[in-house]
Protein backbone atom coordinates (compact mmCIF):
# COMPACT_ATOMS: atom_id res chain seq x y z
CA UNK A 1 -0.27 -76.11 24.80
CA UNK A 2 3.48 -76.43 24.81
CA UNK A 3 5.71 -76.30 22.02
CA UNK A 4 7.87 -78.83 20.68
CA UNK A 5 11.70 -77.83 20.54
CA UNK A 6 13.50 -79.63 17.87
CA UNK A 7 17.68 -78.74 16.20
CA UNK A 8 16.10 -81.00 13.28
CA UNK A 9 14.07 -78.87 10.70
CA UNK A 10 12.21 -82.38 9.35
CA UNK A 11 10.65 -81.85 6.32
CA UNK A 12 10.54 -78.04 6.67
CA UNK A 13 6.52 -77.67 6.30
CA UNK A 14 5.77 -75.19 9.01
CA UNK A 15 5.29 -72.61 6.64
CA UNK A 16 2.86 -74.00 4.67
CA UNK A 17 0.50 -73.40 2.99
CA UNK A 18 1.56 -71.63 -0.06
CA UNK A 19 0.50 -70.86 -3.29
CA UNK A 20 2.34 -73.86 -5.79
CA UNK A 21 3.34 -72.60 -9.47
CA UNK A 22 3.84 -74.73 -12.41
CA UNK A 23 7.38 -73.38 -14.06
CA UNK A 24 7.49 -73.61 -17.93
CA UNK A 25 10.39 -73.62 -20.31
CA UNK A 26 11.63 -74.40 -23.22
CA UNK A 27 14.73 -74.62 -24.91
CA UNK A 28 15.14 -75.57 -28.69
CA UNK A 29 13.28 -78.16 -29.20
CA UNK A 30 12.76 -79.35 -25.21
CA UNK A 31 10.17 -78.11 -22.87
CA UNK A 32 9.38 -79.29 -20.15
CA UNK A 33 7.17 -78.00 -16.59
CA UNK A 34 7.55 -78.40 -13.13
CA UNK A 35 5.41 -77.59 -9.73
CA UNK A 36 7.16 -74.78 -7.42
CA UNK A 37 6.04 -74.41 -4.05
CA UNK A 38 9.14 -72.19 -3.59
CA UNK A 39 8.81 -69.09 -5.27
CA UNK A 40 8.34 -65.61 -4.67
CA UNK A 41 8.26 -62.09 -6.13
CA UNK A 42 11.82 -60.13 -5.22
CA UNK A 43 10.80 -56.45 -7.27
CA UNK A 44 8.88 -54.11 -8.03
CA UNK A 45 10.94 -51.93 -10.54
CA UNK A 46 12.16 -53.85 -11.84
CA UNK A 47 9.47 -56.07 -12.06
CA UNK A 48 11.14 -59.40 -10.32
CA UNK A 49 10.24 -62.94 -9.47
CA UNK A 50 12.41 -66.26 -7.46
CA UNK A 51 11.65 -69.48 -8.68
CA UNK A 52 14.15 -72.28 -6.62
CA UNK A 53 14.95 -75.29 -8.66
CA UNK A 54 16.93 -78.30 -7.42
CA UNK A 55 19.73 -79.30 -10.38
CA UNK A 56 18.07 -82.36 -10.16
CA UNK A 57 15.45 -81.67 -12.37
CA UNK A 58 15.20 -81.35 -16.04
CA UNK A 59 14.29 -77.79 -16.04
CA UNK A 60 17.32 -76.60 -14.23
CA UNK A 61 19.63 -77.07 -17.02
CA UNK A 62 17.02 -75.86 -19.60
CA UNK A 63 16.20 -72.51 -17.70
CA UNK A 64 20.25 -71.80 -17.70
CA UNK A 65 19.94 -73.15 -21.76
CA UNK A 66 16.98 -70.73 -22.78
CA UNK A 67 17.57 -68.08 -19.75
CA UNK A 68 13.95 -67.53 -20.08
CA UNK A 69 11.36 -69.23 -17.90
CA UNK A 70 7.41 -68.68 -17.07
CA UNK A 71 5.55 -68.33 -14.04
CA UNK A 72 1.95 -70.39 -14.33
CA UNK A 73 -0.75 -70.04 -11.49
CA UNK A 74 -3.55 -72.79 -11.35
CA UNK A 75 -6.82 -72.91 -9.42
CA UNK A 76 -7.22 -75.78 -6.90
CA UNK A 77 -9.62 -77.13 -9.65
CA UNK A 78 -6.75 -78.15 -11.81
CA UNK A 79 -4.49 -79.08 -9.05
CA UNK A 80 -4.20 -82.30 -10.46
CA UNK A 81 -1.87 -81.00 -13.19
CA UNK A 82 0.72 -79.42 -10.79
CA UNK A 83 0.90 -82.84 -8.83
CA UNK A 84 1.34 -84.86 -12.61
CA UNK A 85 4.49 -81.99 -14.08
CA UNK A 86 5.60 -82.52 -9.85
CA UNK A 87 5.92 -86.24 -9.35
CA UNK A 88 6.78 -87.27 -12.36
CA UNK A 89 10.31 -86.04 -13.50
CA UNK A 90 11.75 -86.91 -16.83
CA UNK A 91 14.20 -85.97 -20.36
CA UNK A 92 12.36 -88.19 -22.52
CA UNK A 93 8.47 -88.06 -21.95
CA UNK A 94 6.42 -84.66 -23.10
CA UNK A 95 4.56 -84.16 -20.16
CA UNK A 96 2.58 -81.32 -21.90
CA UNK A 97 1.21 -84.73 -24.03
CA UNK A 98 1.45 -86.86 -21.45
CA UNK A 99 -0.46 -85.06 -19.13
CA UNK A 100 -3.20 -83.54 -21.83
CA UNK A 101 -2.12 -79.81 -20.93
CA UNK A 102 -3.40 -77.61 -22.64
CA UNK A 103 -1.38 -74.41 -23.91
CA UNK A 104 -1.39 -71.03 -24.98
CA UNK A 105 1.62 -69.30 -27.05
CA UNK A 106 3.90 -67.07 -25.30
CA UNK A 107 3.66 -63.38 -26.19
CA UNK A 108 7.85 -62.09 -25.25
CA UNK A 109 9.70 -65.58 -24.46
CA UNK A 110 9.49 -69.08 -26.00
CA UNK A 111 8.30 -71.09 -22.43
CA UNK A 112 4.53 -72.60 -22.74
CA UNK A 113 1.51 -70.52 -20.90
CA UNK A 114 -0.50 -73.06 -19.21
CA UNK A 115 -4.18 -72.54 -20.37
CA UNK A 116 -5.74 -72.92 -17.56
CA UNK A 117 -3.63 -70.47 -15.86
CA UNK A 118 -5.50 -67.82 -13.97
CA UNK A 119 -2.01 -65.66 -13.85
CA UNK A 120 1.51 -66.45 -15.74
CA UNK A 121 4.64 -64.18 -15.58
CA UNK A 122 6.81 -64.59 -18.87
CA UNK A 123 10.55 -63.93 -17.15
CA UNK A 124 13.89 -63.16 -18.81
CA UNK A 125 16.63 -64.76 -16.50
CA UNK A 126 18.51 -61.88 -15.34
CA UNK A 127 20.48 -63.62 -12.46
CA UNK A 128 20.95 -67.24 -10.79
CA UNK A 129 22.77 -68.25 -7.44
CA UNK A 130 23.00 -71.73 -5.90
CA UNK A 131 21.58 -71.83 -1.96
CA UNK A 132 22.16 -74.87 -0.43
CA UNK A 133 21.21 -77.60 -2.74
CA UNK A 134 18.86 -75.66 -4.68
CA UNK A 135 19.38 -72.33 -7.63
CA UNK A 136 17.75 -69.08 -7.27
CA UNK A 137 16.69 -68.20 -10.91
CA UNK A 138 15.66 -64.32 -10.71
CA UNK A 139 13.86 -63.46 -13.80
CA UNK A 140 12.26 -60.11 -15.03
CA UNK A 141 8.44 -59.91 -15.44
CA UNK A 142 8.59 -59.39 -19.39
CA UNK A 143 4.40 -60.03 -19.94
CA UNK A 144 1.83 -60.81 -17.38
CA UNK A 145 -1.25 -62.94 -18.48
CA UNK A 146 -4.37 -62.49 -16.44
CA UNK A 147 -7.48 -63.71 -16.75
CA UNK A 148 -10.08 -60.44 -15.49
CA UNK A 149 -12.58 -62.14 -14.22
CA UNK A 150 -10.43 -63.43 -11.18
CA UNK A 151 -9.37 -60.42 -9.79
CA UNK A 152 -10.86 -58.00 -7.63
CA UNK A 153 -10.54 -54.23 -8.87
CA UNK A 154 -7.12 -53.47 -6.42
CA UNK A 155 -5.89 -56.63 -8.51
CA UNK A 156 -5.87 -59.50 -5.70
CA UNK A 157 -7.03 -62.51 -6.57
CA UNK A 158 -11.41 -62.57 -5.81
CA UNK A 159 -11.63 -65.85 -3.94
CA UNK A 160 -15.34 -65.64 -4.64
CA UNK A 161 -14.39 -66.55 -8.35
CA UNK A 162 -10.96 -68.20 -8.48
CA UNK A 163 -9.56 -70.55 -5.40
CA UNK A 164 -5.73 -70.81 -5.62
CA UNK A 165 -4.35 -74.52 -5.83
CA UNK A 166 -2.16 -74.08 -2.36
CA UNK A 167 0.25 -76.59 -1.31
CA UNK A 168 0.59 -78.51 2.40
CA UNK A 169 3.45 -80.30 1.85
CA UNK A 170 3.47 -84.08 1.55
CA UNK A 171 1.61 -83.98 -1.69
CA UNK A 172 -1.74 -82.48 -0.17
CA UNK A 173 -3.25 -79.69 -1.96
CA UNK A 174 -5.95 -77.13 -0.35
CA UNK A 175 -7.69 -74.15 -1.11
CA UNK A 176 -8.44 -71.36 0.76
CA UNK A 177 -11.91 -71.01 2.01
CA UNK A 178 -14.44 -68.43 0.13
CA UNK A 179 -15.19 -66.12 3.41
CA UNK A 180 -14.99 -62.59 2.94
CA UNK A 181 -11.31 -61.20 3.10
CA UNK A 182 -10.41 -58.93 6.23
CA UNK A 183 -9.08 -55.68 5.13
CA UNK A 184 -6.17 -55.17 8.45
CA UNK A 185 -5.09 -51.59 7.99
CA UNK A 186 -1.42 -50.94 9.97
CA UNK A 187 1.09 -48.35 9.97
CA UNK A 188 1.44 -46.96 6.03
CA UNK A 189 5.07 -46.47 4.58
CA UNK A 190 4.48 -43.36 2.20
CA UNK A 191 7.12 -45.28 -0.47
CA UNK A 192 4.40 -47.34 -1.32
């Protein structure tokens, strides 16, 4: 089958699908959450994690306010909650309310835990950098939340009990199929 060459990226969903994230924070009195399909884990020691946020949305300007933010992981089953805080972008509205989210408190930062999180990462903002028309907020991993149960014993997520809410693009959700994982064993780097 031949490939299509293109100089236009499009809507840039060839590298789809990923796992989507629902960034908390709050700032005095505000709070707010968003859905992240672009995110990723920069560290190990120290213990660091990307979230990109346009400065179009509310939660830019709160992140750089409470230079705190948290990292909340859904299963597919509540995926319906990372479209609502992703569509629907506002100052005024609580979408927490709005939305019927439930929460959790926070154990080092002030940004909402999501309770039907499966994982969250409480972050201290420890750097930010603009890339094209998006930030780069870097924040430490101050407290991990972790429900047990969804987690194998080497600490990856057991498919066989959670299902990750991954993203498509276009607004289409998926989750990845229950078959056994395939352990691939490759060259080993001692460092790790």
């Amino acid at each position: 089958m031949p490939k299509i060459h293109e100089i236009s990226i499009g809507r840039l969903y060839h590298y789809y699908p990923t796992t989507v994230a629902v960034i908390t924070v709050k700032a005095k009195e505000k709070s707010t959450a968003m859905a992240a399909a672009w995110h990723s884990a920069l560290s190990y020691d120290p213990p660091l994690y990307g979230v990109l946020v346009s400065p179009k949305r509310f939660s830019h300007n709160l992140i750089l306010e409470a230079k705190e933010f948290a990292v909340n992981f859904l299963p597919f089953e509540k995926a319906e909650i990372i479209a609502q805080v992703g569509r629907n972008s506002t100052k005024e509205a609580d979408k927490f309310q709005e939305f019927s989210i439930e929460l959790e408190k926070p154990l080092a930062i002030s940004a909402p835990i999501l309770k039907d999180a499966y994982a969250a990462y409480e972050c201290h903002l420890v750097d930010h950098r603009d890339y094209g028309d998006h930030t780069l907020f870097v924040g430490e991993i101050v407290m991990v939340h972790r429900l047990e149960e969804a987690f194998s014993p080497e600490g990856v997520p057991d498919l066989s009990r959670v299902r990750p809410a991954m993203y498509l693009g276009a607004n289409l959700y998926v989750a990845p199929s229950r078959e056994e994982p395939v352990r691939l064993v490759g060259t080993v780097h001692k460092e790790y």
